[in-house]
C-alpha atoms as a PDB file:
ATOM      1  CA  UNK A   1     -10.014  -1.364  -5.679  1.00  0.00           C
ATOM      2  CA  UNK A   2      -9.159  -4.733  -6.220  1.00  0.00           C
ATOM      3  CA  UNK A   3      -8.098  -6.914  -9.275  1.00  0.00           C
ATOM      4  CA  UNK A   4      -8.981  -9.885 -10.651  1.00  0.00           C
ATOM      5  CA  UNK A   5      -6.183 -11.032 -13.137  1.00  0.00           C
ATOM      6  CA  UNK A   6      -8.808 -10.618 -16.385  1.00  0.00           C
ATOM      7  CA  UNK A   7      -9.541  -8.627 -13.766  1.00  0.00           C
ATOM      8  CA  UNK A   8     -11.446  -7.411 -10.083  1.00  0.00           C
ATOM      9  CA  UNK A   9     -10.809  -4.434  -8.199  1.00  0.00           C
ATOM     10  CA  UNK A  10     -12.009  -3.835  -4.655  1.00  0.00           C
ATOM     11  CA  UNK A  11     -12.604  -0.118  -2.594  1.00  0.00           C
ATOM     12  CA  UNK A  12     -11.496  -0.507   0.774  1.00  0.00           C
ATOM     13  CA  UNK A  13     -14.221   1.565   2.333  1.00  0.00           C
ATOM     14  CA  UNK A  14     -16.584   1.126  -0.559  1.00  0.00           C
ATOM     15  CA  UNK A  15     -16.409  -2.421  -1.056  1.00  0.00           C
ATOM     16  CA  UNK A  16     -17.444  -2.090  -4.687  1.00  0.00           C
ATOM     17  CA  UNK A  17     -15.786  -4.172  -7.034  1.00  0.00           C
ATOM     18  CA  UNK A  18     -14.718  -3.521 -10.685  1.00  0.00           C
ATOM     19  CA  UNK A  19     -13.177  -5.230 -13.199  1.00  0.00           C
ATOM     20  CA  UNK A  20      -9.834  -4.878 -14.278  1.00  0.00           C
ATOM     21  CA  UNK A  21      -7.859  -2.373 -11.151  1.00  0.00           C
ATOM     22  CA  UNK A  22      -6.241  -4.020  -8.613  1.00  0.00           C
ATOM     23  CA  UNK A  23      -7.271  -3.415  -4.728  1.00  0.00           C
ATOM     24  CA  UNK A  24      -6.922   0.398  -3.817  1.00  0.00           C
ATOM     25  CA  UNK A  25      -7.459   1.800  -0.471  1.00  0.00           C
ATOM     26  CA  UNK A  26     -10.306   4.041  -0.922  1.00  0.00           C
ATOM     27  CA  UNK A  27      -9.879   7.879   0.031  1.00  0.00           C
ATOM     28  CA  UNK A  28     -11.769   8.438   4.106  1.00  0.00           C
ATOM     29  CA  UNK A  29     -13.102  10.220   6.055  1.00  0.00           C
ATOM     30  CA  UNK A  30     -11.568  12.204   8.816  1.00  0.00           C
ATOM     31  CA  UNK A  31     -13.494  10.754  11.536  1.00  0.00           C
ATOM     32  CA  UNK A  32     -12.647  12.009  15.051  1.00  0.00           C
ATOM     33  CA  UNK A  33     -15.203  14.042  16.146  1.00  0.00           C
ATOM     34  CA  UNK A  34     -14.413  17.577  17.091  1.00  0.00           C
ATOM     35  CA  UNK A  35     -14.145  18.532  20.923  1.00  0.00           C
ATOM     36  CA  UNK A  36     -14.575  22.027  21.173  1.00  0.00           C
ATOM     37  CA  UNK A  37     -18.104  23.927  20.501  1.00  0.00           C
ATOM     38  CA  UNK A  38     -18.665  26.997  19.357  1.00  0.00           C
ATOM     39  CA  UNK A  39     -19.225  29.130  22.822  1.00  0.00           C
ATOM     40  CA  UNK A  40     -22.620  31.096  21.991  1.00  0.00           C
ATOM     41  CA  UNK A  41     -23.205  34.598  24.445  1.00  0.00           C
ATOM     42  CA  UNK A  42     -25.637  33.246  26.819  1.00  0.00           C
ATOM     43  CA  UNK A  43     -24.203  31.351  29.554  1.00  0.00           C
ATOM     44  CA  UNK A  44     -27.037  28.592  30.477  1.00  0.00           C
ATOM     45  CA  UNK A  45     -27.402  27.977  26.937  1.00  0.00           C
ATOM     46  CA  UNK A  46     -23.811  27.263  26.393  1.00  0.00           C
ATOM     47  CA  UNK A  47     -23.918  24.846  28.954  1.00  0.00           C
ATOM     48  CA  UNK A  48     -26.456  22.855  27.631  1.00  0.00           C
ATOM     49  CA  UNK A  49     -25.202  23.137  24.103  1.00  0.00           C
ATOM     50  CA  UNK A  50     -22.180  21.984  25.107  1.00  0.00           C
ATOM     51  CA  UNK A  51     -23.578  18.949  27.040  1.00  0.00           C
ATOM     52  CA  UNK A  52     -25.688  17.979  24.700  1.00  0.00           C
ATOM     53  CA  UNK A  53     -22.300  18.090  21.968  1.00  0.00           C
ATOM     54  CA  UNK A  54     -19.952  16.152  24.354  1.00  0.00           C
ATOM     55  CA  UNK A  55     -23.286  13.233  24.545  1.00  0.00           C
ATOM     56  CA  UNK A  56     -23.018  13.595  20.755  1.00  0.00           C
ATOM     57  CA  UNK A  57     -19.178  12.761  20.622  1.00  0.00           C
ATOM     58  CA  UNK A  58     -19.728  10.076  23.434  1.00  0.00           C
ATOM     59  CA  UNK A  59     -22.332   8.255  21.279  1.00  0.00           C
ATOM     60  CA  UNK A  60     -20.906   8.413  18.311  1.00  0.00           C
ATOM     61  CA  UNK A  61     -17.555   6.866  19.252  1.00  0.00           C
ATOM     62  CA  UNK A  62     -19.491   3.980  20.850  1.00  0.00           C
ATOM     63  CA  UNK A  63     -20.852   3.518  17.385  1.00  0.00           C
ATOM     64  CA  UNK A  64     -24.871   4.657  18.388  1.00  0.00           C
ATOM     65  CA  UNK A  65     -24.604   7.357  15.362  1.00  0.00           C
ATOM     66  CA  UNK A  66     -28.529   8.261  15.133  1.00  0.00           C
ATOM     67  CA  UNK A  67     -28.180   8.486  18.779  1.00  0.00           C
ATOM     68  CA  UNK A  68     -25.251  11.090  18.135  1.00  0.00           C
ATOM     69  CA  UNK A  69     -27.500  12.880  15.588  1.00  0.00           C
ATOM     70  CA  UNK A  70     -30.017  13.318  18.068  1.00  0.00           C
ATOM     71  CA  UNK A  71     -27.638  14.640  20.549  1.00  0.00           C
ATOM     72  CA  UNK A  72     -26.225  17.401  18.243  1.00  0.00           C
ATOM     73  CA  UNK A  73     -29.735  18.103  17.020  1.00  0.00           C
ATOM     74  CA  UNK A  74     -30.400  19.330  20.664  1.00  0.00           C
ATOM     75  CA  UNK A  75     -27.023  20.883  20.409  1.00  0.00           C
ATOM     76  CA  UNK A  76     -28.083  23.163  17.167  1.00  0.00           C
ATOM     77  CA  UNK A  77     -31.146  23.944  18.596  1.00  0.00           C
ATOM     78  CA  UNK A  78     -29.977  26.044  21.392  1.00  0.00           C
ATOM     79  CA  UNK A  79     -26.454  27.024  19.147  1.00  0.00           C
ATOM     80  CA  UNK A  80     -27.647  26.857  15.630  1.00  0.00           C
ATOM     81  CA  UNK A  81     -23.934  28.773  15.095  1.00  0.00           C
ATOM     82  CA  UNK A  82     -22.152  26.039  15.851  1.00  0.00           C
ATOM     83  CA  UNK A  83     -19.823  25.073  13.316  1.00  0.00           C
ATOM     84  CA  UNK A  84     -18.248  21.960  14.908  1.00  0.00           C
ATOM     85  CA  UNK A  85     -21.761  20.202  15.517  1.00  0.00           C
ATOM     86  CA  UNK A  86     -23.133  20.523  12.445  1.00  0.00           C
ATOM     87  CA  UNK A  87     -19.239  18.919  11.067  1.00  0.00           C
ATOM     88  CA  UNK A  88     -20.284  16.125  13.391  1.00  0.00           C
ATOM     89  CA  UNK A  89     -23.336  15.715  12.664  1.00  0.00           C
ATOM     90  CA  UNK A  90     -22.648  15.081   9.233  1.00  0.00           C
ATOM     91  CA  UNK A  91     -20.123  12.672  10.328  1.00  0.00           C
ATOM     92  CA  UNK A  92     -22.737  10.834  11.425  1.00  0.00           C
ATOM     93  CA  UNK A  93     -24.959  10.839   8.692  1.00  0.00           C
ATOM     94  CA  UNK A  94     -21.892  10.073   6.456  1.00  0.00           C
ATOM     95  CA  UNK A  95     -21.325   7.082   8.376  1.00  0.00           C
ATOM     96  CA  UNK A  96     -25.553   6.200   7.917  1.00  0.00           C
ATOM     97  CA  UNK A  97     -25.391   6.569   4.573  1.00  0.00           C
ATOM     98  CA  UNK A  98     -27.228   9.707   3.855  1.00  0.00           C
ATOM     99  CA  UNK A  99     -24.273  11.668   1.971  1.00  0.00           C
ATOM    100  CA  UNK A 100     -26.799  14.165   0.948  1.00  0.00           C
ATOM    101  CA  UNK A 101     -27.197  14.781   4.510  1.00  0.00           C
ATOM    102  CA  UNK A 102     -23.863  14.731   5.516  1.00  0.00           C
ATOM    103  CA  UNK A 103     -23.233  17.225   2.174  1.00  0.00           C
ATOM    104  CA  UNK A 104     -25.359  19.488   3.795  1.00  0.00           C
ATOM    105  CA  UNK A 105     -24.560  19.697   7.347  1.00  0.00           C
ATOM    106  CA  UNK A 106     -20.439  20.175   5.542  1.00  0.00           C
ATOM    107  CA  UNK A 107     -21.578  22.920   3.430  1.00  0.00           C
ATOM    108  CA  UNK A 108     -23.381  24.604   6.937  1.00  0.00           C
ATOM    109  CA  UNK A 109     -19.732  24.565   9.158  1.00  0.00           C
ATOM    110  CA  UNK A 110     -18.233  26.031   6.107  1.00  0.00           C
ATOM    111  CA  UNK A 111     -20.693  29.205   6.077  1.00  0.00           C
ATOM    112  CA  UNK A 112     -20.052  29.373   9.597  1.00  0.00           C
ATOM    113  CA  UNK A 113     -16.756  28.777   9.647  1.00  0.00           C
ATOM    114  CA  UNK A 114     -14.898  29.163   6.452  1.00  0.00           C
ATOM    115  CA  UNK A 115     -11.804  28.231   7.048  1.00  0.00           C
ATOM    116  CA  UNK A 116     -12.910  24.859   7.993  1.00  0.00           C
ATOM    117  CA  UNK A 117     -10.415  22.323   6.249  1.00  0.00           C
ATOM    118  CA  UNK A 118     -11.777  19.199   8.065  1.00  0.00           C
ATOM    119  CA  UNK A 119     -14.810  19.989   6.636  1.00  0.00           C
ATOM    120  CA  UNK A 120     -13.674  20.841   2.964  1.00  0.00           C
ATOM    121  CA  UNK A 121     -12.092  17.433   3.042  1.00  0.00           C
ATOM    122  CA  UNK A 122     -14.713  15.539   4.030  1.00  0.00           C
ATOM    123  CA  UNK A 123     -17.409  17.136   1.896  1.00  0.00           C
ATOM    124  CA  UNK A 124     -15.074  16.081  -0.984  1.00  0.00           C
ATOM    125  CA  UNK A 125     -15.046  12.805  -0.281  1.00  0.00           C
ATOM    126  CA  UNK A 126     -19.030  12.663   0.052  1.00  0.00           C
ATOM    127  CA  UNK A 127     -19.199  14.026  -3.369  1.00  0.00           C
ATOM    128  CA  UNK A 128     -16.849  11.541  -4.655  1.00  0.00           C
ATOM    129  CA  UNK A 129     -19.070   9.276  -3.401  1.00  0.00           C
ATOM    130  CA  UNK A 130     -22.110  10.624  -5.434  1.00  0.00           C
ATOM    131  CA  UNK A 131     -20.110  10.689  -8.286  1.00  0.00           C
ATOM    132  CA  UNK A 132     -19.096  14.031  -8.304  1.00  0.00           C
ATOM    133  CA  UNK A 133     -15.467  13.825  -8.561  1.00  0.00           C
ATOM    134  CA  UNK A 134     -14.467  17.198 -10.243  1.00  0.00           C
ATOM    135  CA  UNK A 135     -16.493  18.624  -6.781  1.00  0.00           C
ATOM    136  CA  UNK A 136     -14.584  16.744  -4.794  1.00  0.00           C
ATOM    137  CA  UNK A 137     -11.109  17.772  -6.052  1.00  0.00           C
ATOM    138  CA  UNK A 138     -12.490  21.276  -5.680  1.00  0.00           C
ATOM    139  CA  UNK A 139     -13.098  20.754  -1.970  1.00  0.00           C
ATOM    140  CA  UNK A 140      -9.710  18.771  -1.859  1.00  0.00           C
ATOM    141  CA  UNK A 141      -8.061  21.568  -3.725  1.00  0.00           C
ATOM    142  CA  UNK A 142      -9.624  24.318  -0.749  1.00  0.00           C
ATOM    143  CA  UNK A 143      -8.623  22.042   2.305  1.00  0.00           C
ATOM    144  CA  UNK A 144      -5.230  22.324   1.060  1.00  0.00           C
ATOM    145  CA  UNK A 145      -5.377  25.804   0.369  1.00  0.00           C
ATOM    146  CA  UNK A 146      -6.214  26.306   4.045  1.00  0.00           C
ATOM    147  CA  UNK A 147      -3.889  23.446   5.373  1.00  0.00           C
ATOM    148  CA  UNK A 148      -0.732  22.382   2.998  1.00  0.00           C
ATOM    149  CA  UNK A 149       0.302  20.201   5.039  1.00  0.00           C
ATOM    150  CA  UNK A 150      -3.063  18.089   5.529  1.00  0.00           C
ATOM    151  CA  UNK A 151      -1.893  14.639   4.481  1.00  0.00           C
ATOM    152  CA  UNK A 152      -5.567  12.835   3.751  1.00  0.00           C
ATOM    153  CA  UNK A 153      -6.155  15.314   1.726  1.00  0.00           C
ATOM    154  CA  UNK A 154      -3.315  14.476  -0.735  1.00  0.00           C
ATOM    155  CA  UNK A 155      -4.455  10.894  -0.714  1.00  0.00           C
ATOM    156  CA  UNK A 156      -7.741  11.635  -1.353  1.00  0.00           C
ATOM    157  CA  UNK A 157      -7.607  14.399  -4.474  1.00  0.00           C
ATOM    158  CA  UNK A 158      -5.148  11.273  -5.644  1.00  0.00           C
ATOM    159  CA  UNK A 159      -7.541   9.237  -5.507  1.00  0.00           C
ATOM    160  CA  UNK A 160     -10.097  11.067  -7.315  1.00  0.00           C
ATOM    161  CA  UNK A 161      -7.400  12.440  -9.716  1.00  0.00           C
ATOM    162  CA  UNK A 162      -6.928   8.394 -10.549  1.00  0.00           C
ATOM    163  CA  UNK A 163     -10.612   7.758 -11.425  1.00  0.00           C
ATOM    164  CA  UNK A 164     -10.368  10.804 -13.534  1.00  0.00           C
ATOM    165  CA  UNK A 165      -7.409   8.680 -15.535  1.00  0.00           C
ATOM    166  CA  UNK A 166      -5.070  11.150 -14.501  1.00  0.00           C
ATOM    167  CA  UNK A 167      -2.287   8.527 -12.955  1.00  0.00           C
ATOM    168  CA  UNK A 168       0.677  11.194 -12.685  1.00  0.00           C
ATOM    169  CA  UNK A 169      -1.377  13.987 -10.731  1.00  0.00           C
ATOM    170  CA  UNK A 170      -2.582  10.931  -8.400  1.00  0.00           C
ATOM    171  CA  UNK A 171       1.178   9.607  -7.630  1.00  0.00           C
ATOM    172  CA  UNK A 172       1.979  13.214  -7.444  1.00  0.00           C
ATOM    173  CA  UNK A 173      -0.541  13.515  -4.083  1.00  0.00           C
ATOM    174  CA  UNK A 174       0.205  10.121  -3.202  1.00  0.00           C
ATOM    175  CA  UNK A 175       3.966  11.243  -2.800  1.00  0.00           C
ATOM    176  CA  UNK A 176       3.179  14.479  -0.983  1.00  0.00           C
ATOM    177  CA  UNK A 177       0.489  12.181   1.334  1.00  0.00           C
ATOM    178  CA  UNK A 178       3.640  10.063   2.550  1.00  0.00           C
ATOM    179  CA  UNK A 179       5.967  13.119   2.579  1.00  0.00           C
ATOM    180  CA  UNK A 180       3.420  14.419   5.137  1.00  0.00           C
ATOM    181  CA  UNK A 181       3.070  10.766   6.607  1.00  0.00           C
ATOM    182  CA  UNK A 182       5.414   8.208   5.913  1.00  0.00           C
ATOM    183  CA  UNK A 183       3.350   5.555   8.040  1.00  0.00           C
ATOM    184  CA  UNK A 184       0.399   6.139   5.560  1.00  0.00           C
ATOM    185  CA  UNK A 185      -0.612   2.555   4.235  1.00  0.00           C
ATOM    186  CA  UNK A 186      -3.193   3.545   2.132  1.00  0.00           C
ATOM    187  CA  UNK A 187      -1.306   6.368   0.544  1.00  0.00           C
ATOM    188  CA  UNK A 188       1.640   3.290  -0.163  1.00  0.00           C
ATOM    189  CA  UNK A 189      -1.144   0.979  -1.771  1.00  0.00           C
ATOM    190  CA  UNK A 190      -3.133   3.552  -3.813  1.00  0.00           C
ATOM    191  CA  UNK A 191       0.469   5.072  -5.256  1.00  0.00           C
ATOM    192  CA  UNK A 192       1.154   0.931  -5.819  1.00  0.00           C
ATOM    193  CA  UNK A 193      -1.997   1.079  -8.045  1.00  0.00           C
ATOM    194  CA  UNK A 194      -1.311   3.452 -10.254  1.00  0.00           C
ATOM    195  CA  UNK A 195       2.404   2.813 -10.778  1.00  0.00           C
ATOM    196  CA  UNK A 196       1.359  -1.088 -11.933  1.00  0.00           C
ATOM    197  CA  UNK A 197      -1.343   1.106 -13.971  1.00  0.00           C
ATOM    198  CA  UNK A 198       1.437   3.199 -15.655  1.00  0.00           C
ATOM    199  CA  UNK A 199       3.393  -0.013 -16.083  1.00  0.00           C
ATOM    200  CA  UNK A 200       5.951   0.547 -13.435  1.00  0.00           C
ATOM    201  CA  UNK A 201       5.594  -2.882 -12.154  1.00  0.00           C
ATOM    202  CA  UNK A 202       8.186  -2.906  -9.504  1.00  0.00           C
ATOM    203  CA  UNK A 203       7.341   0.333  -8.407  1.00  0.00           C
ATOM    204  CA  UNK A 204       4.488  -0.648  -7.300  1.00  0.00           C
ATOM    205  CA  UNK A 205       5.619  -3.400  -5.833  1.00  0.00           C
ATOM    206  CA  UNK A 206       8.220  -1.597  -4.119  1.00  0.00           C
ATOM    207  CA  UNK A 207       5.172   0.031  -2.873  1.00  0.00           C
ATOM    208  CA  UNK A 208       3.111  -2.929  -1.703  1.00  0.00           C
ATOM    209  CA  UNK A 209       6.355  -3.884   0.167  1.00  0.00           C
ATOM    210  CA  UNK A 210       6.325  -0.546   2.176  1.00  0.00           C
ATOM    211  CA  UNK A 211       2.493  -1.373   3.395  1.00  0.00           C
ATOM    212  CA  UNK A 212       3.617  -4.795   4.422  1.00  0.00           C
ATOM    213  CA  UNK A 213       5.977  -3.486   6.351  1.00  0.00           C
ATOM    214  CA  UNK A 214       4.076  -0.781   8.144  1.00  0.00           C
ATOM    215  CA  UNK A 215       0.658  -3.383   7.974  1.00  0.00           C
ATOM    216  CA  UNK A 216       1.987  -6.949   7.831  1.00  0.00           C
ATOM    217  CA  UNK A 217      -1.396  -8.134   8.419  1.00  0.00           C
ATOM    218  CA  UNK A 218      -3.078  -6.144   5.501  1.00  0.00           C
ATOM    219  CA  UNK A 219      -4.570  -8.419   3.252  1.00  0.00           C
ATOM    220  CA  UNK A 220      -5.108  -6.302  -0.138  1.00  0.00           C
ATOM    221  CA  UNK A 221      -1.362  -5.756   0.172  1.00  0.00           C
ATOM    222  CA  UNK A 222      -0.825  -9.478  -0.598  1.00  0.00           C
ATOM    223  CA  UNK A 223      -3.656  -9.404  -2.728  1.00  0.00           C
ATOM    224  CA  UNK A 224      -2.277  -6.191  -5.017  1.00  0.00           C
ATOM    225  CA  UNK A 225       1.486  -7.822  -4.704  1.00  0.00           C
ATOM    226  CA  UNK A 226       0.335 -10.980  -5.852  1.00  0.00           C
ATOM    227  CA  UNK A 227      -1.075  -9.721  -8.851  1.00  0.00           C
ATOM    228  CA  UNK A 228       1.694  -7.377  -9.994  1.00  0.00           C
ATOM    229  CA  UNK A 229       4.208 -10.444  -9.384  1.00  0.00           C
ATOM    230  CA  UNK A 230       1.945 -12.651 -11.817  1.00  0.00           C
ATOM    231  CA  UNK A 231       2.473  -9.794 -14.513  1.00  0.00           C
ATOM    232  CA  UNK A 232       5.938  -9.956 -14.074  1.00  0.00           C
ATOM    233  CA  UNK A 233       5.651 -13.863 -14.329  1.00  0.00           C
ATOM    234  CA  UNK A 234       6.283 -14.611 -11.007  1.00  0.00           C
ATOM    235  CA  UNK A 235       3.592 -17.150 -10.639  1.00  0.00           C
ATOM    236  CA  UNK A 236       4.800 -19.380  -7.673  1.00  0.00           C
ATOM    237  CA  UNK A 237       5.202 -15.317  -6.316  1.00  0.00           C
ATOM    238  CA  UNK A 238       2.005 -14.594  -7.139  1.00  0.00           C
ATOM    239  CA  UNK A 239       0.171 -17.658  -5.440  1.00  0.00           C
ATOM    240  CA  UNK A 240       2.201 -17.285  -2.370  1.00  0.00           C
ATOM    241  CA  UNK A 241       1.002 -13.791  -1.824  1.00  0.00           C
ATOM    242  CA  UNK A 242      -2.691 -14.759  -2.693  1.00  0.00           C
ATOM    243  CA  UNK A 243      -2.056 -17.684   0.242  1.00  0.00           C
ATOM    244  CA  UNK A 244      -0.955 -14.965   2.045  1.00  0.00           C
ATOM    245  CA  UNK A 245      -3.728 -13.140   1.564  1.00  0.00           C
ATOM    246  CA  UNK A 246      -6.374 -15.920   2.017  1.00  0.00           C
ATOM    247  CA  UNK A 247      -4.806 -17.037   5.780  1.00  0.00           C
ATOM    248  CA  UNK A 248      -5.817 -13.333   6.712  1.00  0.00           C
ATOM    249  CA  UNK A 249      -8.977 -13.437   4.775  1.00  0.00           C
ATOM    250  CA  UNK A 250     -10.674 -16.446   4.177  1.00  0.00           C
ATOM    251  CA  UNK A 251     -13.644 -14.711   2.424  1.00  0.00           C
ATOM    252  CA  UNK A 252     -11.156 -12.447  -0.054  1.00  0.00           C
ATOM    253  CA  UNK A 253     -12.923 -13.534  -3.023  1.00  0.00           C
ATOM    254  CA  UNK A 254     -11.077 -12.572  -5.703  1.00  0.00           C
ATOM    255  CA  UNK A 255      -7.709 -14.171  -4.144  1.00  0.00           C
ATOM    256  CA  UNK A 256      -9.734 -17.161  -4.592  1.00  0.00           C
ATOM    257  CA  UNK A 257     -10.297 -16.668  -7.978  1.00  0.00           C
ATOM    258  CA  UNK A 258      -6.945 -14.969  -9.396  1.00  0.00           C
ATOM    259  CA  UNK A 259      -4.863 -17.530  -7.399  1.00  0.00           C
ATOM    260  CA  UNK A 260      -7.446 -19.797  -9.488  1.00  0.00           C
ATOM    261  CA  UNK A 261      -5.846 -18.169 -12.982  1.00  0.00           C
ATOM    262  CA  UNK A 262      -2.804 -18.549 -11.707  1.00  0.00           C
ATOM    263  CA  UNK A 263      -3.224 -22.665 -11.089  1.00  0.00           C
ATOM    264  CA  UNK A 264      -4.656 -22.882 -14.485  1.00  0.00           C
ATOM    265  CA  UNK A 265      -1.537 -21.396 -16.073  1.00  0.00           C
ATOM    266  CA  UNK A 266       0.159 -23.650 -14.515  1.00  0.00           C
ATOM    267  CA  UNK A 267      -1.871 -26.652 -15.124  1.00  0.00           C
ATOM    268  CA  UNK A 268      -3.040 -27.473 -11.641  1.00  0.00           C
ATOM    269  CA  UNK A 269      -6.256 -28.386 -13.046  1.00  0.00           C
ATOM    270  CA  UNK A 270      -7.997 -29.732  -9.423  1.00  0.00           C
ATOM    271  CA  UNK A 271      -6.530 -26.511  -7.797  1.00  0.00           C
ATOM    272  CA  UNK A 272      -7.626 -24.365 -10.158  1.00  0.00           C
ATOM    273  CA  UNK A 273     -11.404 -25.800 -10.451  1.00  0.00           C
ATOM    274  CA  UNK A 274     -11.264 -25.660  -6.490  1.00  0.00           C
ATOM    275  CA  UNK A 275     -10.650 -22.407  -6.706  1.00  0.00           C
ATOM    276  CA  UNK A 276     -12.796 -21.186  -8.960  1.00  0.00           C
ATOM    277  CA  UNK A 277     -16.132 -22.962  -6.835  1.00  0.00           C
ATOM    278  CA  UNK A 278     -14.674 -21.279  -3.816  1.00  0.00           C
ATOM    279  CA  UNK A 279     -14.704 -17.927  -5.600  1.00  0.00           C
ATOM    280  CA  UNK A 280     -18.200 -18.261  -6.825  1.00  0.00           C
ATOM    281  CA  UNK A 281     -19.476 -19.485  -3.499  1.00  0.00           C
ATOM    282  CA  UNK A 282     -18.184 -16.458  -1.688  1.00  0.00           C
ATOM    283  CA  UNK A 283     -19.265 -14.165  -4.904  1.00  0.00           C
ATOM    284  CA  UNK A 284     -22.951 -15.699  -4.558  1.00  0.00           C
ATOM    285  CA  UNK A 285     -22.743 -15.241  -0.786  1.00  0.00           C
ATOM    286  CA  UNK A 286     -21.489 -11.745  -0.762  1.00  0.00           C
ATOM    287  CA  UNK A 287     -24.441 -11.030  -3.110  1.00  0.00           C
ATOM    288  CA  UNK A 288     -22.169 -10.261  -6.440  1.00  0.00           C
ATOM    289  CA  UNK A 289     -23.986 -11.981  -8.946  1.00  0.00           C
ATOM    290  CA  UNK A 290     -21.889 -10.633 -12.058  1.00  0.00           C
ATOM    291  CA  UNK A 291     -18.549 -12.138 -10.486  1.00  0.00           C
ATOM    292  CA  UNK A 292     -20.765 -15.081  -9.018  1.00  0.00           C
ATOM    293  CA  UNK A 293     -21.008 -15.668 -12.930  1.00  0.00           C
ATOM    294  CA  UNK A 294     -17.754 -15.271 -13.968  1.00  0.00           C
ATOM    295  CA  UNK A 295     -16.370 -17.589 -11.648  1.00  0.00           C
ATOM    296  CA  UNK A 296     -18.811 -20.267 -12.859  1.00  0.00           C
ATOM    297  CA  UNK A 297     -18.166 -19.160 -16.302  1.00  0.00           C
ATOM    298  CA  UNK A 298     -14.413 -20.416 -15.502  1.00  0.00           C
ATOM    299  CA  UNK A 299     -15.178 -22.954 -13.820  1.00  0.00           C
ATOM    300  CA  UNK A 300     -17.361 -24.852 -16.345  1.00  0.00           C
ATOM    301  CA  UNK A 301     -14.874 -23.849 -19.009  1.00  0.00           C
ATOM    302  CA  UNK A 302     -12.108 -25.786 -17.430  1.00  0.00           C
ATOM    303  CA  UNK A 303     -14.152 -28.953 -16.550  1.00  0.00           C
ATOM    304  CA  UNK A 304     -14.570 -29.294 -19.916  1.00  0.00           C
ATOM    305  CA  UNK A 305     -10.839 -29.321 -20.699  1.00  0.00           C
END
């Protein structure tokens, strides 16, 4: 999630943003398709089943996912026990947009195959996305049970466990995520989040630091540095990183309009205004009408100063 100063937040995979939360790197998906069917008894079947699976993974790492869907379709039809397929398949439809879909063809591997953790996980993070967070940290919770040492899904129950306001139990996964994987940038930024949310402001952005380092290109980074440096009051900080930021995304929005806070504090009137229309440009463009607003609301408000 991302923040405006007053404040925007931004989900990396969601690209929803709400006010007042810095940028977070949204809990994913894991998202490499399985290799290995389920062998079914009769031979010539097998074959086919199999075929028609490996066209399945084929198309759906070329990014043709109804095309996949099809493919594993034909797979289920002659081995409707296949486990992995249906996991894929609702990969796919994940990736379409149809999360009941995708809920479905989870909650299928997992009565084939139980101890499915890949699938736990990713059902969880479907039901997140419908809202059902307690759901997902159930799934989260079972992946775990069958894997402790699966790292994504300590940065995911985090990250549902921080929407649920419970910031300890998030850094808590978030630290056990990069115990698992210290090269995990999102696990870095979302821990970043909740520190600056639990006032540990250079924890997080001791934090932001680490993701820099391991990501030097990663824009939110900036973007969630800058805005923990302008807390501090660390403005000339603050606007460097949202600089930063911009150069690696000149559509970031909201670095537009909290570097634009930022030049009003310091009386940079023209930069500020500038800005501010740049912000609302991108906000109208992007289809955000309530932060289109805003950043006109600030914009005619220092005009008239």
């Amino acid at each position: 999630m991302i923040k405006l100063d007053h404040g925007f937040l931004i989900v990396l995979l969601n690209t929803a943003i709400v006010i007042n939360h810095p940028y977070s790197a949204t809990a994913f998906k894991v998202n490499s398709p399985l290799i290995s069917p389920t062998i079914i008894a009769d031979n010539a079947n097998s074959s086919q089943a199999n075929e028609y699976f490996d066209q399945g993974v084929n198309l759906y790492i070329l990014g043709n996912k109804q095309g996949a869907i099809e493919k594993y379709n034909q797979a289920l039809k002659l081995n409707p026990s296949d486990a992995a397929a249906y996991m894929n398949r609702g990969l796919a439809r994940y990736d379409l947009g149809d999360k009941q879909g995708a809920i479905a063809d989870y909650t299928q591997a997992l009565k084939l195959d139980p101890n499915f953790a890949v699938a736990y996980t990713n059902r969880g993070l479907a039901r997140y996305e419908l809202g059902d967070k307690q759901g997902a940290i159930a799934d989260y919770n079972q992946a775990l049970k069958l894997d402790p040492n699966f790292a994504v899904a300590y940065n995911n129950r985090g990250f549902a466990r921080y929407d649920l306001g419970d910031k300890q139990g998030a850094i808590a996964d978030y630290n056990q995520a990069l115990k698992l994987d210290p090269n995990n940038t999102n696990a870095y930024i979302n821990r970043g989040l909740a520190r600056d949310d639990l006032g540990d402001k250079q924890g997080a952005i001791a934090d932001y630091n680490q993701a820099l380092k391991l990501n030097p290109n990663f824009a939110p980074a900036y973007y969630n540095r800058g805005l923990a440096r302008k807390h501090m009051g660390d403005n000339q900080g603050a606007i460097a990183d949202y600089n930063q930021a911009l150069k690696l995304n000149p559509n970031f929005a909201p670095a537009y309009y909290n570097r634009g806070l930022v030049r009003k504090d310091m009386e940079d009137k023209q930069g500020a205004i500038a800005d501010f229309q740049k912000a609302a440009n991108l906000f109208k463009e992007q289809d955000n009408q309530k932060y289109y607003q805003d950043a006109i609301d600030k914009l005619t408000a220092i005009q008239k100063q």
